[in-house]
Protein backbone atom coordinates (compact mmCIF):
# COMPACT_ATOMS: atom_id res chain seq x y z
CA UNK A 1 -13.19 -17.68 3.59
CA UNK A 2 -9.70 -18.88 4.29
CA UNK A 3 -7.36 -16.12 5.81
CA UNK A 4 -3.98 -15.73 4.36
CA UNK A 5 -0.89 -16.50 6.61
CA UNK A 6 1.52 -13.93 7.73
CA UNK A 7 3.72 -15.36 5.36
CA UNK A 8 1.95 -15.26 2.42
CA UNK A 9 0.97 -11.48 3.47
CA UNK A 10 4.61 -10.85 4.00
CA UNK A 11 5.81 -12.05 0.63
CA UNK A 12 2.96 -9.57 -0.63
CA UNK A 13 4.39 -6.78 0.64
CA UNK A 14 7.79 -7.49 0.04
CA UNK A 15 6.53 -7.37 -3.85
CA UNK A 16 5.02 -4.17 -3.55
CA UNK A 17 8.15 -2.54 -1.78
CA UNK A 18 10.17 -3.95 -4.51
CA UNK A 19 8.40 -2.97 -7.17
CA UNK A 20 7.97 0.58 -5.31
CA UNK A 21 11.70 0.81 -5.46
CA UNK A 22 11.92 -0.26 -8.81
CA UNK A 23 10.26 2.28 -10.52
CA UNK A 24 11.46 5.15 -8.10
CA UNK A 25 8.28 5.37 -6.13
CA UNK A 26 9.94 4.85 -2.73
CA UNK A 27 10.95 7.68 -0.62
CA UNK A 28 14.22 7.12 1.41
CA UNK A 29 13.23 10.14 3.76
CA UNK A 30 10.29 9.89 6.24
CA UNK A 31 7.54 12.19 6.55
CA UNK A 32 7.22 14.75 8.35
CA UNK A 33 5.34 15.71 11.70
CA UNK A 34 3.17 17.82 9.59
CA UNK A 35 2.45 15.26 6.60
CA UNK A 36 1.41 12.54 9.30
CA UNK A 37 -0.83 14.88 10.49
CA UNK A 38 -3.39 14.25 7.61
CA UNK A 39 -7.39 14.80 7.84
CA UNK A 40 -8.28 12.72 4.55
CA UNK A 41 -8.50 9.55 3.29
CA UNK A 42 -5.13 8.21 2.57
CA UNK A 43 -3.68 11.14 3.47
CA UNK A 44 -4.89 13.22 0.49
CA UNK A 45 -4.66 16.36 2.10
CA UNK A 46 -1.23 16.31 3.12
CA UNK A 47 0.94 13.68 1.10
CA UNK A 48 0.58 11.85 -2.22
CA UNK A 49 -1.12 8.64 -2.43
CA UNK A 50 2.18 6.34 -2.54
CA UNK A 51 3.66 7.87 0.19
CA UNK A 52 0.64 6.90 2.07
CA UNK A 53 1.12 3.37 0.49
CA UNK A 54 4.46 3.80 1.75
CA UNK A 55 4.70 4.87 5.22
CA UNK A 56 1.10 3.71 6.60
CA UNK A 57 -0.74 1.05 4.69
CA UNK A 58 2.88 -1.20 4.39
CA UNK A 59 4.28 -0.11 7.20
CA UNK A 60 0.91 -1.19 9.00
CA UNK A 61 0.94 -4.17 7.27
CA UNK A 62 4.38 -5.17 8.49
CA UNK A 63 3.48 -4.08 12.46
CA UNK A 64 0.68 -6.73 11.84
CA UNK A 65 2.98 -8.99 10.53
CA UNK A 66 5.69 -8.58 13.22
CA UNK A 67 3.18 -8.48 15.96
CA UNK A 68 0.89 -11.83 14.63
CA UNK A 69 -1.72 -9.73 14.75
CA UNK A 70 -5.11 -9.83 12.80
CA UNK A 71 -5.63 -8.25 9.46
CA UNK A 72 -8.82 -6.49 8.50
CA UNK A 73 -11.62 -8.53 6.88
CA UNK A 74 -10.98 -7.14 3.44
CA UNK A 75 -8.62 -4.78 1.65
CA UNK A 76 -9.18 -2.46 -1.70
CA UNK A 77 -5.86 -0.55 -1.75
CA UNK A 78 -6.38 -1.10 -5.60
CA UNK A 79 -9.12 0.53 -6.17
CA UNK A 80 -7.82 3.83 -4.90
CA UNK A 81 -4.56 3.19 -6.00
CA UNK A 82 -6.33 2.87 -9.92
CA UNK A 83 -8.19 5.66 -8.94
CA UNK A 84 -5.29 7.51 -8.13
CA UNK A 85 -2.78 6.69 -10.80
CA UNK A 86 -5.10 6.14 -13.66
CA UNK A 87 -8.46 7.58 -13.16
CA UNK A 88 -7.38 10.87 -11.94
CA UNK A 89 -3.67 10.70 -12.88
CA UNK A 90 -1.29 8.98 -16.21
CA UNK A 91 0.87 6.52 -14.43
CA UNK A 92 1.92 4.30 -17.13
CA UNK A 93 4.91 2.92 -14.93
CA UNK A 94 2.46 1.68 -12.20
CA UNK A 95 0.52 -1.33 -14.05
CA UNK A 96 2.98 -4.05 -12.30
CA UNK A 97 2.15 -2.64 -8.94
CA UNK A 98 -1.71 -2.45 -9.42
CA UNK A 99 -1.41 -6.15 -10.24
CA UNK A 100 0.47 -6.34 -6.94
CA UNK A 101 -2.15 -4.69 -4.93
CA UNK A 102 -4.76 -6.44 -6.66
CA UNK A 103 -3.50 -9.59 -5.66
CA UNK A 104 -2.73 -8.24 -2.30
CA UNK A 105 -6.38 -7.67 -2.30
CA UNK A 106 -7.32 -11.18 -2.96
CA UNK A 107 -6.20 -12.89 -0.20
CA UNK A 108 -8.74 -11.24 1.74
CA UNK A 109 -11.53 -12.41 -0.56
């Protein structure tokens, strides 16, 4: 298996946060003290699933990025992201950025 380069991860990203903005999924105000003091998986018990998207899985990705750091072995930010938007939620508006994740996903494949 071939690892993506920081670039390509980068350019990932910057899709995602795009798109995020795009259909008004970005928030322009950080969380809070309390909200980053979650218990749950992706933050479940204290903030919604794209916030957690937002201000720790990307902005996690991009310390990696600025540091040239190592990613993890494998990513499925998809899968909960389906999960959370489709399975148990009716996102229509969030099919371009599951593609993004998806592919996100692959490089680390």
């Amino acid at each position: 298996m071939r690892k993506p380069t920081h670039e390509t991860v980068a350019a990932k990203i910057a899709e995602m946060e795009a798109e995020m903005k795009r259909i008004g999924m970005w928030q322009s105000q950080p969380l809070t003290d309390d909200q980053l003091d979650f218990h749950q998986a992706f933050g479940g018990d204290k903030i919604a699933f794209e916030q957690w998207l937002q201000f720790i899985f990307i902005a996690r990705v991009k310390q990696i990025i600025d540091e040239r750091g190592s990613f993890p072995s494998s990513s499925q930010v998809a899968d909960q992201a389906f999960r959370e938007w489709k399975m148990w939620g009716d996102r229509p508006e969030v099919d371009e950025l599951l593609d993004l994740l998806r592919a996100f996903d692959a490089l680390f494949k």
